[in-house]
N, C-alpha and C. Protein backbone atom coordinates (compact mmCIF):
# COMPACT_ATOMS: atom_id res chain seq x y z
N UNK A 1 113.54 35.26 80.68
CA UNK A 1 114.21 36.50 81.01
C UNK A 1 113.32 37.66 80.57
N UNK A 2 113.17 38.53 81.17
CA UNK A 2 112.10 39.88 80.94
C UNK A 2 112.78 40.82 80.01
N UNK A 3 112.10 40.87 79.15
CA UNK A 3 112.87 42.31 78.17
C UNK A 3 113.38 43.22 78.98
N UNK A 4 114.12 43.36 78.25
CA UNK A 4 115.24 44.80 78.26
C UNK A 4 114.22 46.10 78.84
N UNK A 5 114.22 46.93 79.59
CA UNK A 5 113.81 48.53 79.44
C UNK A 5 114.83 49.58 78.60
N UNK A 6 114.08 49.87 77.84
CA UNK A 6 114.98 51.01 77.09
C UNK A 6 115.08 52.34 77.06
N UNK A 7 113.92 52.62 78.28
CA UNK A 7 113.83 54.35 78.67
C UNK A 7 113.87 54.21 79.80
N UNK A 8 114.62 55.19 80.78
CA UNK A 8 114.15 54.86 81.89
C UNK A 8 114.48 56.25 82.60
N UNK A 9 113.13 56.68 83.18
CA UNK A 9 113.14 58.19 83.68
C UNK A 9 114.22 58.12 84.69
N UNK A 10 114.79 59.59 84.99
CA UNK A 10 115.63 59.32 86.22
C UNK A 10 115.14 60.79 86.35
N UNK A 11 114.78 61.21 87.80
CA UNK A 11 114.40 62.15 88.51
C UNK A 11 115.29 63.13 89.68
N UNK A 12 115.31 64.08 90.00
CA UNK A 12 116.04 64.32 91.33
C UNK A 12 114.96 65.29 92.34
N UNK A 13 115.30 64.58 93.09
CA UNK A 13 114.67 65.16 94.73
C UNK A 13 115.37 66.32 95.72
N UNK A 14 114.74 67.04 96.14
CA UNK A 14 115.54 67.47 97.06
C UNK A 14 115.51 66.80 98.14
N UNK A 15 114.27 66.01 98.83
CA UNK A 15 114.26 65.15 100.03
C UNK A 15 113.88 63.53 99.44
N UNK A 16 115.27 63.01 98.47
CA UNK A 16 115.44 61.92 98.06
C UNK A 16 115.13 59.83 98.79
N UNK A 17 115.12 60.54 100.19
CA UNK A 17 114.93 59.68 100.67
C UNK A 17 113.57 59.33 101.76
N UNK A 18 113.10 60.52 101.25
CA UNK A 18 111.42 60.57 101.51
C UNK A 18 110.67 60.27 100.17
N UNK A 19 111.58 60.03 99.30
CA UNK A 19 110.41 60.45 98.04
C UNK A 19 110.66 58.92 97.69
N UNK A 20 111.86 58.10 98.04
CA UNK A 20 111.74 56.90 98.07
C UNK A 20 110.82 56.00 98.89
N UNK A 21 110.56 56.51 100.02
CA UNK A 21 109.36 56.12 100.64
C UNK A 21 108.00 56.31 99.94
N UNK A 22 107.78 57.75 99.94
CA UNK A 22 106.67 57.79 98.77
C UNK A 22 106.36 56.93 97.76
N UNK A 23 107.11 57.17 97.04
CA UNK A 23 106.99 56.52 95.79
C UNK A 23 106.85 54.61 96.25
N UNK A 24 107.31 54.18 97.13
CA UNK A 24 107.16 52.85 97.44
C UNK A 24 105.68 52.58 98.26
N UNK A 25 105.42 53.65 98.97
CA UNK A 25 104.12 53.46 99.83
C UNK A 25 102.91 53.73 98.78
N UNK A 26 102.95 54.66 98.12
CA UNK A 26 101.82 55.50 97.36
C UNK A 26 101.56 54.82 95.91
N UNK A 27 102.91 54.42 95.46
CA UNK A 27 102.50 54.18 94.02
C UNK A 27 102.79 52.31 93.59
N UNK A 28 103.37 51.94 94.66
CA UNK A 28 103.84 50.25 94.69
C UNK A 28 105.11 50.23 93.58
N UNK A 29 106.12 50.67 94.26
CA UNK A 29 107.51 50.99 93.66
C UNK A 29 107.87 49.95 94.73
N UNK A 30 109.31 49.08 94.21
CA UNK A 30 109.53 48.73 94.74
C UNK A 30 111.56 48.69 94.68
N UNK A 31 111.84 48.64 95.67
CA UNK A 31 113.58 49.10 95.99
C UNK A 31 114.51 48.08 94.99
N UNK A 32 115.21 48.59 94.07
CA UNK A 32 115.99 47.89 93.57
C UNK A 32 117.65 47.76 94.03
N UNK A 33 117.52 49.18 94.32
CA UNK A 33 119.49 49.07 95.12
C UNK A 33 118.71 51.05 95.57
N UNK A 34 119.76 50.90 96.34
CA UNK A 34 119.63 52.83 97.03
C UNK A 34 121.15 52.73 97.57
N UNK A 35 121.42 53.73 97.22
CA UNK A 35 123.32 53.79 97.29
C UNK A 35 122.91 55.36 97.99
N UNK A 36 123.89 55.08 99.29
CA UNK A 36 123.75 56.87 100.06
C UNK A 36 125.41 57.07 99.81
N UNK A 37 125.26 58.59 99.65
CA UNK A 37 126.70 59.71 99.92
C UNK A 37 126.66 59.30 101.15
N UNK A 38 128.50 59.43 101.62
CA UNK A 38 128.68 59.76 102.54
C UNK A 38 128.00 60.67 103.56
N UNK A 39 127.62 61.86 102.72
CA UNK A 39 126.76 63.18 103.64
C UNK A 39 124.98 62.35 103.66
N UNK A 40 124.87 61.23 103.41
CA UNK A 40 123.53 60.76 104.02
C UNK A 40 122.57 61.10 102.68
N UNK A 41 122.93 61.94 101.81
CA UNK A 41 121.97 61.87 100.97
C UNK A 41 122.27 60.76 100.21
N UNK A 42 120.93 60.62 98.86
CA UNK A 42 120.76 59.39 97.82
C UNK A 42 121.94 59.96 96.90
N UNK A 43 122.74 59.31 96.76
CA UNK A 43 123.52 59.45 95.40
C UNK A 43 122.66 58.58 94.26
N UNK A 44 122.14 57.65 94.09
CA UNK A 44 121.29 56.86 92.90
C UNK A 44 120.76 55.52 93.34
N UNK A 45 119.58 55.82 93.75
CA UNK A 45 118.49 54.81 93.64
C UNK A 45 117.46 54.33 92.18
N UNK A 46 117.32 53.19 91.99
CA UNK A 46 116.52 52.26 91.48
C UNK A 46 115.34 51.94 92.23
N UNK A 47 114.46 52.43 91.65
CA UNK A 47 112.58 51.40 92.08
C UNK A 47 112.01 50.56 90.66
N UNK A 48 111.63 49.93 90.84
CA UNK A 48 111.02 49.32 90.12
C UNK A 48 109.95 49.04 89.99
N UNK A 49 108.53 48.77 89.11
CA UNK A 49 107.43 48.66 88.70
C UNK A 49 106.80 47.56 87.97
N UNK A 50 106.37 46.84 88.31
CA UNK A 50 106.50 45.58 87.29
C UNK A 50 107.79 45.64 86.57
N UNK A 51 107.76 45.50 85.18
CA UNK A 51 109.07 45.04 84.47
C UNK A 51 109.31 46.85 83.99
N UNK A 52 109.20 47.98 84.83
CA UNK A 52 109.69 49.01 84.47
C UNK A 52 110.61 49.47 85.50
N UNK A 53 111.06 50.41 85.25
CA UNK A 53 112.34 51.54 86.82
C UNK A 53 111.79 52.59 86.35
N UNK A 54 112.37 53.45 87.64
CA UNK A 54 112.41 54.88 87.49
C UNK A 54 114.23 54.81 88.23
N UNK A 55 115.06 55.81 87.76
CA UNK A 55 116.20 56.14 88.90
C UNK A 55 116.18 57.66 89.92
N UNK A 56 116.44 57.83 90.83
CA UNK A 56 116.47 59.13 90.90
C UNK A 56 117.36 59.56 92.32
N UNK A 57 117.71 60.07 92.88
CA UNK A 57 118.80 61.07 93.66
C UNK A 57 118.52 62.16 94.10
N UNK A 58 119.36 62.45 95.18
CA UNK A 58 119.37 63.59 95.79
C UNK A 58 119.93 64.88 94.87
N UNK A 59 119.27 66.22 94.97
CA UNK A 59 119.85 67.06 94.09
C UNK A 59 121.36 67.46 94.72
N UNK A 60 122.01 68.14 93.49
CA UNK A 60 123.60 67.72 94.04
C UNK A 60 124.28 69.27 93.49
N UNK A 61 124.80 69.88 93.84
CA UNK A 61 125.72 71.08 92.81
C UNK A 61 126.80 70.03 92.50
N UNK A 62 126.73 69.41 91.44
CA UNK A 62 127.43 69.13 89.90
C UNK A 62 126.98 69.52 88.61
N UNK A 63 128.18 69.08 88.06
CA UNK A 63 127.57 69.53 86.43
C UNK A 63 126.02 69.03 86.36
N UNK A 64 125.87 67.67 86.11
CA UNK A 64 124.68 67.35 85.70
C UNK A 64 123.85 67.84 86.52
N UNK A 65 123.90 68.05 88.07
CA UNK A 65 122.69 68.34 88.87
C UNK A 65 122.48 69.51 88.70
N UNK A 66 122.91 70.26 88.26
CA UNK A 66 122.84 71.62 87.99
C UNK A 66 121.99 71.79 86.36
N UNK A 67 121.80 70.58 85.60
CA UNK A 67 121.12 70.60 84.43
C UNK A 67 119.23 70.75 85.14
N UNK A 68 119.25 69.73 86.20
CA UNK A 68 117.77 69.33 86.23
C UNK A 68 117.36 70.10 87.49
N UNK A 69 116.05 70.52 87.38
CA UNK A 69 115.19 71.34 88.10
C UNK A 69 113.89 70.96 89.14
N UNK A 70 113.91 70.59 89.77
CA UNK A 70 112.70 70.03 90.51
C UNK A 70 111.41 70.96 90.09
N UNK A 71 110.05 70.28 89.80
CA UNK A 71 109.00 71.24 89.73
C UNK A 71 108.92 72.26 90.33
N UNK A 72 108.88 72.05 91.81
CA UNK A 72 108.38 73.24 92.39
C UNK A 72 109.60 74.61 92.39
N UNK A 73 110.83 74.33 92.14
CA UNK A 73 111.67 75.40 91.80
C UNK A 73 111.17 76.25 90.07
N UNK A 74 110.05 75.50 89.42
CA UNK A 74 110.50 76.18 88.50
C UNK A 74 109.15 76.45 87.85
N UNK A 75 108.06 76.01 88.90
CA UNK A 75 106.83 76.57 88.53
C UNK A 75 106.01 75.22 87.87
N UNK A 76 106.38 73.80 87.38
CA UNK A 76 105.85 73.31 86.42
C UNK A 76 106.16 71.74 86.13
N UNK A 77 106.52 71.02 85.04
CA UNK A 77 107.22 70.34 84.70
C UNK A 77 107.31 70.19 83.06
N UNK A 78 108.03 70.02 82.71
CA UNK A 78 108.05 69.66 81.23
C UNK A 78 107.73 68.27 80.65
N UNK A 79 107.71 66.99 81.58
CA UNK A 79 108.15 65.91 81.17
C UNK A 79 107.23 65.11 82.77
N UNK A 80 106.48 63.79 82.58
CA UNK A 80 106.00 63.05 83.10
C UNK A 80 106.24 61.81 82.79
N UNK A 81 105.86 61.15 83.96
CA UNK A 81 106.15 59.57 83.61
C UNK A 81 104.69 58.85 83.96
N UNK A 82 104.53 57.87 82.74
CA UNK A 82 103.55 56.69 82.79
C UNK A 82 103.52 55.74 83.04
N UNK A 83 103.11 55.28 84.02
CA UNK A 83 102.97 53.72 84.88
C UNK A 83 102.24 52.84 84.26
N UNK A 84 102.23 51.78 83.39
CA UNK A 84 101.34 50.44 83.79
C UNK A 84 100.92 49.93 84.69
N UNK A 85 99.27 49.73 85.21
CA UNK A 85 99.25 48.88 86.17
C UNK A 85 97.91 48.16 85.96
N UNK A 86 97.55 47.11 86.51
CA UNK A 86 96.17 46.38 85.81
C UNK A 86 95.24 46.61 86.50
N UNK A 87 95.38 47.78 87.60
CA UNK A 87 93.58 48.12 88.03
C UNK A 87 94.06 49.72 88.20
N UNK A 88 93.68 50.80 87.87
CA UNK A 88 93.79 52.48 87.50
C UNK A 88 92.91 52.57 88.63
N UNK A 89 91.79 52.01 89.30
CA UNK A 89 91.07 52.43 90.02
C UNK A 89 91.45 52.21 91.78
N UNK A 90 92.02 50.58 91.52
CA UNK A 90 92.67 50.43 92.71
C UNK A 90 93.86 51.14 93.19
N UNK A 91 94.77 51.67 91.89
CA UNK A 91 96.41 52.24 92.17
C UNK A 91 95.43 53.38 92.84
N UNK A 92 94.83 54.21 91.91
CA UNK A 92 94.04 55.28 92.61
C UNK A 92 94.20 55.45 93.81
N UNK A 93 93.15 54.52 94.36
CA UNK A 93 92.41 55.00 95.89
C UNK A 93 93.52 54.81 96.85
N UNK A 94 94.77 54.05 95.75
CA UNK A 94 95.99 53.74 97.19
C UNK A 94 96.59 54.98 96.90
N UNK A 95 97.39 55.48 96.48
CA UNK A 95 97.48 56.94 96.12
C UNK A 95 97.13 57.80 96.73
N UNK A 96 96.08 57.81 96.54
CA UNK A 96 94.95 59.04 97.25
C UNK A 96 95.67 58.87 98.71
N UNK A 97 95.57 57.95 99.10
CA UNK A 97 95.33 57.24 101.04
C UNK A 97 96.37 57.94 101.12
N UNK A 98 97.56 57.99 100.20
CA UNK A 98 99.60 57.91 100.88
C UNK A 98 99.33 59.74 100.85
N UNK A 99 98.79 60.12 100.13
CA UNK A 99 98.70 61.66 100.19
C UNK A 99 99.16 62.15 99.16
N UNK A 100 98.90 61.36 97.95
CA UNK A 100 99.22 62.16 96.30
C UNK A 100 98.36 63.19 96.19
N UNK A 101 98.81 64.01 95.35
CA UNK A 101 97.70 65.33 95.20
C UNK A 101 97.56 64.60 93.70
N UNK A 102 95.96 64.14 93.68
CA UNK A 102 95.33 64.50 92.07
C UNK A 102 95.53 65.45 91.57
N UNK A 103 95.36 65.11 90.60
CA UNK A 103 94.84 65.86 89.62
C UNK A 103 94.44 66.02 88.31
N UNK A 104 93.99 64.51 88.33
CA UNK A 104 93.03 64.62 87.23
C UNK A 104 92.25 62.47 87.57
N UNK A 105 91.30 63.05 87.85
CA UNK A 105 90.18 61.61 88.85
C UNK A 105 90.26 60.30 87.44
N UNK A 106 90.27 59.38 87.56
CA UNK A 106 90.43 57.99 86.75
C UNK A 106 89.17 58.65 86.08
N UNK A 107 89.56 58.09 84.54
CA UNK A 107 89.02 58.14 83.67
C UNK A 107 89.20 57.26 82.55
N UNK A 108 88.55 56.76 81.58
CA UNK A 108 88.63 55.75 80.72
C UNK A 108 88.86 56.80 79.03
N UNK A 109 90.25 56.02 78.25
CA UNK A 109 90.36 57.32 76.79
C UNK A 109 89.45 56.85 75.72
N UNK A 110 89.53 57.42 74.98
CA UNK A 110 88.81 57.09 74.12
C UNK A 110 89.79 55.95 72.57
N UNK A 111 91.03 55.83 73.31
CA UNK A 111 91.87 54.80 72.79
C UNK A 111 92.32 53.92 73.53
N UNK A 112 91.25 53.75 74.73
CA UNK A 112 91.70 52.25 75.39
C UNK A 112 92.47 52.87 76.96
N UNK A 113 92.10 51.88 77.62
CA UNK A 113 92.33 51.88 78.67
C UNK A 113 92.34 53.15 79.86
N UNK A 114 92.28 52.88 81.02
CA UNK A 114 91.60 53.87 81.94
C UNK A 114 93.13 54.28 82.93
N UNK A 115 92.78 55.58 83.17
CA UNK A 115 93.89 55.93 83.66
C UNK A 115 93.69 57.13 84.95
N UNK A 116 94.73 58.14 85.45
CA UNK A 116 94.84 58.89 86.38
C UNK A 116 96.04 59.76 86.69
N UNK A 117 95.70 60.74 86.96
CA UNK A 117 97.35 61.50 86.86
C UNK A 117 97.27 62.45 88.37
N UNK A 118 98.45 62.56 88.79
CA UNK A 118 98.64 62.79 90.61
C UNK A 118 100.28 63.54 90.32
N UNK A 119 100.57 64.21 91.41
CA UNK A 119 101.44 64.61 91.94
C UNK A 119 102.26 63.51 92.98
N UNK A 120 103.75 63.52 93.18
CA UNK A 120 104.26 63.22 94.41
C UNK A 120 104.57 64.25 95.32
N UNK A 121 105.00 64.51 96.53
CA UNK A 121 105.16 65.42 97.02
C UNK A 121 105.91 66.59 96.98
N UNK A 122 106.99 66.57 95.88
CA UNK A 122 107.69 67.62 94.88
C UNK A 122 107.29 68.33 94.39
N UNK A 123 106.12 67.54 93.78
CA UNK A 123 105.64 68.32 92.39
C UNK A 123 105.58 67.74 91.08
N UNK A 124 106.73 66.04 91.01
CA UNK A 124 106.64 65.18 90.08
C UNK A 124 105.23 65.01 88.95
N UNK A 125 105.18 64.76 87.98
CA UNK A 125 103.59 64.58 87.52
C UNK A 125 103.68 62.77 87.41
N UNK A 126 103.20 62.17 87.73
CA UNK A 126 102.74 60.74 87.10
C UNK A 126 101.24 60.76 86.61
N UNK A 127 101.26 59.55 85.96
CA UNK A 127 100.04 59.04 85.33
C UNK A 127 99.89 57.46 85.47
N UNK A 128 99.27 56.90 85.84
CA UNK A 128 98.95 55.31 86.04
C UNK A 128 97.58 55.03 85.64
N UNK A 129 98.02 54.14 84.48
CA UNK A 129 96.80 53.24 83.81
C UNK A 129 96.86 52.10 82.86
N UNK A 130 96.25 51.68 82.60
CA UNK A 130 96.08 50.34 82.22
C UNK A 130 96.24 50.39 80.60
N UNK A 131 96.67 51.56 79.90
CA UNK A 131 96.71 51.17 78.43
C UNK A 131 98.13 50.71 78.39
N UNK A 132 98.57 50.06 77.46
CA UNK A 132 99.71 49.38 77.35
C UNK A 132 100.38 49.56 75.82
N UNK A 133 100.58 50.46 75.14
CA UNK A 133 101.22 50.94 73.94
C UNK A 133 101.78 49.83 73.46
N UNK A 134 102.82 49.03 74.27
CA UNK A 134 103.78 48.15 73.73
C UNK A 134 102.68 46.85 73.65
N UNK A 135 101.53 46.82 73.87
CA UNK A 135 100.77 45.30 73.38
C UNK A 135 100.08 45.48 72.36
N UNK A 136 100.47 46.66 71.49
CA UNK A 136 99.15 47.29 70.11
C UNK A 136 99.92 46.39 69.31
């Protein structure tokens, strides 16, 4: 049985069900459940990553949706998410192809392992690379 995840980003979109495509074409996410509103948008999707998720949804006027801000409404982001994957160079160039905006070209740290950081088409920040915190 695969460990538990004990963080697990959850995001909101305004075009939730493009960004599920994205994120499945560009970064090798793969569909765990996608539940639509009646009105056709994502009420809460699951992707998955090797043994990680992300959740995320259509933006909504509710309480909570009214907490979170999509980048490009607000100039920025505060908060990114980090991918494991066992080649930084290959996720790369697939990336690149789906139409991530870099922004910052694979590079190797100086504490191990090589990595890369991109945009989704929001404005999301990711990072995908091969260091693995939880194997120190």
């Amino acid at each position: 049985m695969p460990a538990k995840i004990g963080v697990i980003p959850a995001l909101q979109y305004k075009d939730a069900k493009a960004a599920i495509e994205f994120l499945c074409r560009a970064f090798g996410f793969e569909k765990n459940a996608v539940y639509e509103d009646t009105d056709g948008s994502i009420a809460h999707a699951q992707l998955t990553h090797g043994n990680g998720m992300v959740m995320l949804g259509s933006e909504k006027d509710t309480d909570y949706g009214k907490l979170l801000k999509r980048p490009r409404d607000v100039g920025g982001v505060t908060m990114s998410a980090y991918v494991i994957v066992d080649d930084a160079d290959a996720h790369f160039t697939r990336a690149k192809a789906a139409g991530a905006q870099i922004v910052r070209e694979p590079e190797t740290q100086d504490y191990g392992g090589r990595d890369y950081t991109c945009k989704d088409p929001e404005g999301h920040v990711w990072t995908f690379g091969t260091y693995d915190p939880m194997a120190q």
